[in-house]
C-alpha atoms as a PDB file:
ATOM      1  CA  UNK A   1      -9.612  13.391   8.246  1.00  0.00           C
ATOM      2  CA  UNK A   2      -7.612  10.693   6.210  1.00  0.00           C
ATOM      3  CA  UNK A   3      -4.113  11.288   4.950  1.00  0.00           C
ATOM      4  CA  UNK A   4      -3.607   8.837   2.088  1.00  0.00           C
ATOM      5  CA  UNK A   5       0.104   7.911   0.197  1.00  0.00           C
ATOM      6  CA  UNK A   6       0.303   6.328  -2.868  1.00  0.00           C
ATOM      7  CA  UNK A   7       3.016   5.464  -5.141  1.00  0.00           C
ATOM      8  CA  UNK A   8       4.530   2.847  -6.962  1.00  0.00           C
ATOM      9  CA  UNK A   9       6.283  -0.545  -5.518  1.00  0.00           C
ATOM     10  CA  UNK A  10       9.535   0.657  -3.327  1.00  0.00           C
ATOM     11  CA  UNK A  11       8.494   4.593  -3.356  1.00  0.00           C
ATOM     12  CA  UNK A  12       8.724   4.896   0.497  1.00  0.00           C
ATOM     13  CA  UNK A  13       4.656   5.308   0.963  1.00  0.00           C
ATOM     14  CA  UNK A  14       4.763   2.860   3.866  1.00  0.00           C
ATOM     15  CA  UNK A  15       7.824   3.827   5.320  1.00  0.00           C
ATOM     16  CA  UNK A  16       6.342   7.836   5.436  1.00  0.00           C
ATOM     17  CA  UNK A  17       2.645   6.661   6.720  1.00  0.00           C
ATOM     18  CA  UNK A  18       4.041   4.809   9.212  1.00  0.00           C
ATOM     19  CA  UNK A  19       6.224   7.228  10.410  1.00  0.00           C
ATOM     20  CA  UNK A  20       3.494  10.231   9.619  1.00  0.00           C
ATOM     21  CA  UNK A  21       1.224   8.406  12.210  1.00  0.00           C
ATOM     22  CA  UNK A  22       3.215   7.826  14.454  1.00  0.00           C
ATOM     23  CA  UNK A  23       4.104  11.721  14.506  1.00  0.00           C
ATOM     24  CA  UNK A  24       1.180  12.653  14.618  1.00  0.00           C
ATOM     25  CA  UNK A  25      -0.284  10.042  17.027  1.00  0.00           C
ATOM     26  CA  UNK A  26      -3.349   8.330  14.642  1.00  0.00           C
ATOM     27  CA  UNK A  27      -4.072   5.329  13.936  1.00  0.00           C
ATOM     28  CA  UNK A  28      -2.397   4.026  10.564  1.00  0.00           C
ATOM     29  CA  UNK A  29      -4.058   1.227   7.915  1.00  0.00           C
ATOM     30  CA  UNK A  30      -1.744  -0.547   5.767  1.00  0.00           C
ATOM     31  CA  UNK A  31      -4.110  -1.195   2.918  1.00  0.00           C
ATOM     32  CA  UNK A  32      -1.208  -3.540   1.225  1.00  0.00           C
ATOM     33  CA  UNK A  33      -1.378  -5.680   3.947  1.00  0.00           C
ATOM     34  CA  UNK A  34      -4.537  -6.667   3.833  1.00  0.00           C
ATOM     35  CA  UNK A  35      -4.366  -7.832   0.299  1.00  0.00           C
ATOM     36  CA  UNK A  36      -1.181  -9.949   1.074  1.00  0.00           C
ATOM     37  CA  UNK A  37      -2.894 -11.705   4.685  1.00  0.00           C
ATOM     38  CA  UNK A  38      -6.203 -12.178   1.949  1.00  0.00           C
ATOM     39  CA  UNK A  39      -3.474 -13.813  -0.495  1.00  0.00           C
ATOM     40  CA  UNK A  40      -1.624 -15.739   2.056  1.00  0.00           C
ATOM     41  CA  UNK A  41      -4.688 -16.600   4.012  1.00  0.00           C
ATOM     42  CA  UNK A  42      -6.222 -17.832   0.528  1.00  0.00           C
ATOM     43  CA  UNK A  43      -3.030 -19.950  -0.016  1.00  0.00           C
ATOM     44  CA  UNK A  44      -3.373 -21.780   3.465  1.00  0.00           C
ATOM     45  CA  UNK A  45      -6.392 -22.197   3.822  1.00  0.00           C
ATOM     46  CA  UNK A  46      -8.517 -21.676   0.496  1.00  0.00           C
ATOM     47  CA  UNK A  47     -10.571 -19.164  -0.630  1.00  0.00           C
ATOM     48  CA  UNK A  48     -13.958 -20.917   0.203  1.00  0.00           C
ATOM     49  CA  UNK A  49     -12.578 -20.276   3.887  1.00  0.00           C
ATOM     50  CA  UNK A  50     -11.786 -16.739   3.742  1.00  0.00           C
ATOM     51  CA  UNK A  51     -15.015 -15.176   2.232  1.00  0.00           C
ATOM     52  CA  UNK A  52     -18.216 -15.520   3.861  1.00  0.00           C
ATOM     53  CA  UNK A  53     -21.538 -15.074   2.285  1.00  0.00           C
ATOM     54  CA  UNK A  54     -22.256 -11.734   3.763  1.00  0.00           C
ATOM     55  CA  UNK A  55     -18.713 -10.322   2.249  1.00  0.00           C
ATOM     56  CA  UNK A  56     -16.960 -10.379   5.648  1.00  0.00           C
ATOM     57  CA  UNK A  57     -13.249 -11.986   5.930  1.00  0.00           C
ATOM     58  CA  UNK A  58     -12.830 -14.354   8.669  1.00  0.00           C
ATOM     59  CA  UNK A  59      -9.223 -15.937   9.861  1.00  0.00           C
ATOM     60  CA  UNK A  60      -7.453 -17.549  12.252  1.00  0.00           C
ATOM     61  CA  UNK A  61      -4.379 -16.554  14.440  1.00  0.00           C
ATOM     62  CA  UNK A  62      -1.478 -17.885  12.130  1.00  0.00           C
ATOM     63  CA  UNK A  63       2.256 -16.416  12.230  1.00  0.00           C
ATOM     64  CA  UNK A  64       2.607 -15.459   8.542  1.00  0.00           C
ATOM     65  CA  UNK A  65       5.588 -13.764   6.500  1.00  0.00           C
ATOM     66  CA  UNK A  66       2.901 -11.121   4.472  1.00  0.00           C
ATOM     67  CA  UNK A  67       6.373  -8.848   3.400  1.00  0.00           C
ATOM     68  CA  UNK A  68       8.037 -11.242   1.153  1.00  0.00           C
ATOM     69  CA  UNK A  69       7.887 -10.863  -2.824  1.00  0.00           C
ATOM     70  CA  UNK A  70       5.680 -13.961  -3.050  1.00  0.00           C
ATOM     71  CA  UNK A  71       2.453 -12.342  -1.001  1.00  0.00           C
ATOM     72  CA  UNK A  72       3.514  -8.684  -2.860  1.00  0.00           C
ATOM     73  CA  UNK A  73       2.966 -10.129  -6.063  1.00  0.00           C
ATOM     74  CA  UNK A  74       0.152 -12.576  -4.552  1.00  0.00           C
ATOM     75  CA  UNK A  75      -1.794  -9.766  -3.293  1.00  0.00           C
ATOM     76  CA  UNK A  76      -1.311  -7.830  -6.374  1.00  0.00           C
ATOM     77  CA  UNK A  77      -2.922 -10.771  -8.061  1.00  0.00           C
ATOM     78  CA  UNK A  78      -5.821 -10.494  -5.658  1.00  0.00           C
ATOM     79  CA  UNK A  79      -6.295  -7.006  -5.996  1.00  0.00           C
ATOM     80  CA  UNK A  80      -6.455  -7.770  -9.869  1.00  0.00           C
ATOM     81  CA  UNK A  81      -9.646 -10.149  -8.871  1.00  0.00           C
ATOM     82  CA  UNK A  82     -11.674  -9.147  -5.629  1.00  0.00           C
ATOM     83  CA  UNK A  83     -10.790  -4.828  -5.691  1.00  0.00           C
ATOM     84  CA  UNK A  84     -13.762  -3.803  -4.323  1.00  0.00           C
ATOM     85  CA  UNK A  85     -14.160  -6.660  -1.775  1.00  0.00           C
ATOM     86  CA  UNK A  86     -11.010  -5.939  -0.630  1.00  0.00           C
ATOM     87  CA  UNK A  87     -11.841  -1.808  -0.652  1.00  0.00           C
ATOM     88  CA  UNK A  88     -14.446  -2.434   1.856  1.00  0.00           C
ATOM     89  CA  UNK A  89     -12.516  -4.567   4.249  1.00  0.00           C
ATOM     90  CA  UNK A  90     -10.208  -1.647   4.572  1.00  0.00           C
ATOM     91  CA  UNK A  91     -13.397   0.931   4.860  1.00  0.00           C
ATOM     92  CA  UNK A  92     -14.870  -1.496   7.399  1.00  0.00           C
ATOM     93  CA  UNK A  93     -11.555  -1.635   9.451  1.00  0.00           C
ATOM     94  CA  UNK A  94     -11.491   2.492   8.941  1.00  0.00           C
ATOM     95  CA  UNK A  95     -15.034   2.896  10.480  1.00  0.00           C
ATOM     96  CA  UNK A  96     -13.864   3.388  13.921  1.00  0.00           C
ATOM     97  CA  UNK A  97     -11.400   6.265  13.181  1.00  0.00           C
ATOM     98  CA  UNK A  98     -12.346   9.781  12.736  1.00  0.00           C
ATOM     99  CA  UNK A  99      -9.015  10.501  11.664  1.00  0.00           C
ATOM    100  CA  UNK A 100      -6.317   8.188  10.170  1.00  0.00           C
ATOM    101  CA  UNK A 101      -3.374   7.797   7.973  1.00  0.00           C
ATOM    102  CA  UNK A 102      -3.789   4.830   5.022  1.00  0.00           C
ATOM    103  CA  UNK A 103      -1.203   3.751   2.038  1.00  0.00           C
ATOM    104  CA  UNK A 104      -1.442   1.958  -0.722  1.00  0.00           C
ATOM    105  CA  UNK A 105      -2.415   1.729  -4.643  1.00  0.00           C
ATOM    106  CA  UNK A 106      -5.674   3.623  -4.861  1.00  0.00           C
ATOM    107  CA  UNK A 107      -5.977   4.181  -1.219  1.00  0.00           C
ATOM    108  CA  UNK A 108      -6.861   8.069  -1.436  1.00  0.00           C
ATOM    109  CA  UNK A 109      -8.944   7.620  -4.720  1.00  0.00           C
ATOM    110  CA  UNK A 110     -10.712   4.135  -4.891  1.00  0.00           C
ATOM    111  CA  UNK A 111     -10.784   3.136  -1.721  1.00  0.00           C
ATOM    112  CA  UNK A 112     -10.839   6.342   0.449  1.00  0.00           C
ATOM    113  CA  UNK A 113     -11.955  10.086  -0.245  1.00  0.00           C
ATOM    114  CA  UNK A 114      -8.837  11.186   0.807  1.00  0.00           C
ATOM    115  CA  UNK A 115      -8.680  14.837   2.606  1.00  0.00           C
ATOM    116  CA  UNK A 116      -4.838  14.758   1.825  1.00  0.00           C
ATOM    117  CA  UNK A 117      -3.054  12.659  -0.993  1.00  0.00           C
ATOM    118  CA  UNK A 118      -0.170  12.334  -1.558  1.00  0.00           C
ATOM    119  CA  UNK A 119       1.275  10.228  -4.062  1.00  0.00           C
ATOM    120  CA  UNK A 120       5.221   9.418  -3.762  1.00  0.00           C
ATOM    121  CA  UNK A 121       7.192   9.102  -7.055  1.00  0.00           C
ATOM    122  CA  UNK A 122      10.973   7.580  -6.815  1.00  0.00           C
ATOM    123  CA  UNK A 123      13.125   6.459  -9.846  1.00  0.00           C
ATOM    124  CA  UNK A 124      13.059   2.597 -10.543  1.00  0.00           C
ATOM    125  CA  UNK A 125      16.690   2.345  -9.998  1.00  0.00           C
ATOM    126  CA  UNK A 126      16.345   3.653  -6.348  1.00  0.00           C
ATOM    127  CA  UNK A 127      12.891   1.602  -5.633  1.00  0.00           C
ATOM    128  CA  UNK A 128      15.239  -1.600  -6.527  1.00  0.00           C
ATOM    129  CA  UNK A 129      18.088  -0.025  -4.612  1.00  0.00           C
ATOM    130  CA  UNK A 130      15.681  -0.018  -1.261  1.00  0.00           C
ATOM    131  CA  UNK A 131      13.634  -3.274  -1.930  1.00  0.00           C
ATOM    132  CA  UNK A 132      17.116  -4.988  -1.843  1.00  0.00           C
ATOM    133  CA  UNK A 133      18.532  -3.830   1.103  1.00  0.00           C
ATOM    134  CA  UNK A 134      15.244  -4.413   2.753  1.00  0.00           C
ATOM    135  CA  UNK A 135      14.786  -8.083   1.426  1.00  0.00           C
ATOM    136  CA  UNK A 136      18.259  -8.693   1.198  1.00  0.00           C
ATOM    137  CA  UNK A 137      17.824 -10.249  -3.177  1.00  0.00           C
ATOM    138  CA  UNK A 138      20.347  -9.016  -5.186  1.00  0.00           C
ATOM    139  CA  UNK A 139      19.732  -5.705  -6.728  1.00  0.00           C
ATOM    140  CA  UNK A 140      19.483  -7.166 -10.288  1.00  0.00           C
ATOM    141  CA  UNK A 141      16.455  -9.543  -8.567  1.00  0.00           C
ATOM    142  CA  UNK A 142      15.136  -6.351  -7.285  1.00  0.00           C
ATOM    143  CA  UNK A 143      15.578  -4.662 -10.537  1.00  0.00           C
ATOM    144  CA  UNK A 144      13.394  -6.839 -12.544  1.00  0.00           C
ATOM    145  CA  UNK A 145      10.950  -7.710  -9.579  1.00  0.00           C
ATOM    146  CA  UNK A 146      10.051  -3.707  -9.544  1.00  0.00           C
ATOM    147  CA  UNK A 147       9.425  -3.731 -13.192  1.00  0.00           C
ATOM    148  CA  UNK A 148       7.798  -6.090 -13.393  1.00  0.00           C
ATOM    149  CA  UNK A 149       5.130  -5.277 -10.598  1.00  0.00           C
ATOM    150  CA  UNK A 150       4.837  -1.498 -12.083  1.00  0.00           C
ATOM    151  CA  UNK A 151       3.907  -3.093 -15.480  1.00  0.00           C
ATOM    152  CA  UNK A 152       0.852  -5.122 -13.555  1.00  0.00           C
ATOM    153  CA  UNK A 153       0.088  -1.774 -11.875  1.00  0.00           C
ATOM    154  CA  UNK A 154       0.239   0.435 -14.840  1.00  0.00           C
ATOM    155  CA  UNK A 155      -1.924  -2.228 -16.734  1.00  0.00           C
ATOM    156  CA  UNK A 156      -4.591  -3.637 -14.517  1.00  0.00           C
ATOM    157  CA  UNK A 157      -7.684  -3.763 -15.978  1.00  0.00           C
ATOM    158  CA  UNK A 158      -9.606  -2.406 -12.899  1.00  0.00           C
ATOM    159  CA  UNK A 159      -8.255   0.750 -10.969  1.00  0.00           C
ATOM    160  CA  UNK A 160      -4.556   0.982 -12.587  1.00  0.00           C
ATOM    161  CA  UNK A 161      -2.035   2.890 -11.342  1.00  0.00           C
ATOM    162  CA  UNK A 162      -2.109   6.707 -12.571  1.00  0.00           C
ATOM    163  CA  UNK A 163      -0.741   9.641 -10.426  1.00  0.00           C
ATOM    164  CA  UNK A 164      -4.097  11.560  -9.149  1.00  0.00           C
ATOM    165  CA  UNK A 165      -5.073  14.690 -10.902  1.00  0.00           C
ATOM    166  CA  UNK A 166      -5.446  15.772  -7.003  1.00  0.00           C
ATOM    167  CA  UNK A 167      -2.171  14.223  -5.499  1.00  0.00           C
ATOM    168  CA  UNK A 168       0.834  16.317  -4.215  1.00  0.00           C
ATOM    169  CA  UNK A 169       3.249  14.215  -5.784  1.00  0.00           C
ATOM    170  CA  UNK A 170       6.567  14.599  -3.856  1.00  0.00           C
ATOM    171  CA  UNK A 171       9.936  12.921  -5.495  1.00  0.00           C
ATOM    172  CA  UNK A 172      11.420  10.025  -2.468  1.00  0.00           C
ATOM    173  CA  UNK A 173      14.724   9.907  -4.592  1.00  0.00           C
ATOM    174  CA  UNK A 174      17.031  12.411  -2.515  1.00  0.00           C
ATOM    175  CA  UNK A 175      14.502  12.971   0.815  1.00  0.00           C
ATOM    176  CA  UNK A 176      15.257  10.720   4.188  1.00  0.00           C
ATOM    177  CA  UNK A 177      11.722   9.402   5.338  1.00  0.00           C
ATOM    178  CA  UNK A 178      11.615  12.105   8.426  1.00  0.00           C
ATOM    179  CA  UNK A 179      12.489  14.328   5.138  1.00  0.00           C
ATOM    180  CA  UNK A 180       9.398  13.562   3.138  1.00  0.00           C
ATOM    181  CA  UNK A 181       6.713  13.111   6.433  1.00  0.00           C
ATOM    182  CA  UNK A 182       8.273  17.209   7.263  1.00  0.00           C
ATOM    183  CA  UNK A 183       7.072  17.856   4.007  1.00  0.00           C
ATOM    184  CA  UNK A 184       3.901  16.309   4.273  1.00  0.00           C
ATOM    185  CA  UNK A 185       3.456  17.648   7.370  1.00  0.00           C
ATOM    186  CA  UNK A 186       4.021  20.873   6.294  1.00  0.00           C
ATOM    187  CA  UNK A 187       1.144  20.827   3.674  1.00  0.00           C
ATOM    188  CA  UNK A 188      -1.010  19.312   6.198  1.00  0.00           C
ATOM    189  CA  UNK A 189      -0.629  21.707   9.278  1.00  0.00           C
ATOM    190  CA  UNK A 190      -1.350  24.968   7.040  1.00  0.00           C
END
């Protein structure tokens, strides 16, 4: 069974999957993540290094920072370019779990058939709100950085954000993240 969250920059998805998994004791995939270590690793390395000829990543054991702004917009870039190369790293990594809990953009829908999806919706004003206290930039830096990175989402050429005609969207805004995974739970376990 996968469990997929999507949602916007700053909506809480990997805050609640993390969280959800651990709950419920599976295995979690951070599908963000491995576009920003594919940025990053591009950046140090090159790209000729990262891609084999058979479509497998390789890297090496480096001590990156994959959670700043740069590699979120970097791997947002990336996505832009290699979607579907990057789709089946994630499916390749998700092979050896019969059950699992994934977010990111297109996660549930392009990447994964999704049993569950979710899709988590937050005003931009709180996404800033919660990307500065977690970064520590100033709101205003936030502010514009969130917009910004929703107007790349919304118009991507390949796989753009939209809400899913089969997501239960649930609003972050006023929910704690224990909140929002009882929700999800809750749909889940009935």
């Amino acid at each position: 069974m996968i469990i997929a969250l999507d949602g916007l920059a700053g909506s809480g998805k990997g805050t609640v999957a993390r969280l959800l998994a651990k709950e419920i004791g599976w295995p979690y995939l951070d599908i963000g993540l491995i576009f920003r270590f594919v940025a990053w690793y591009g950046d140090k390395f090159g790209k000729e290094a990262l891609y084999k000829e058979n479509g497998t990543i390789i890297y090496r054991d480096e001590v990156c920072e994959l959670r700043s702004e740069t590699y979120a917009l970097k791997a947002a870039e990336e996505a832009a370019r290699n979607f579907d190369e990057l789709a089946e790293v994630a499916r390749r990594l998700a092979k050896q779990w019969p059950n699992f809990v994934c977010d990111g953009r297109g996660a549930g829908t392009a990447i994964f058939e999704a049993d569950f999806l979710f899709c988590l919706e937050t005003s931009e004003v709180e996404r800033a709100s919660r990307r500065a206290n977690q970064t520590g930039v100033s709101y205003k830096e936030a502010l514009e950085a969130i917009g910004e990175r929703d107007r790349r989402d919304y118009e991507r050429d390949r796989h753009p954000f939209r809400i899913p005609v089969s997501a239960v969207v649930i609003n972050t805004s006023l929910l704690s993240p224990d909140e929002c995974v009882a929700k999800i739970r809750g749909i889940v376990e009935t």
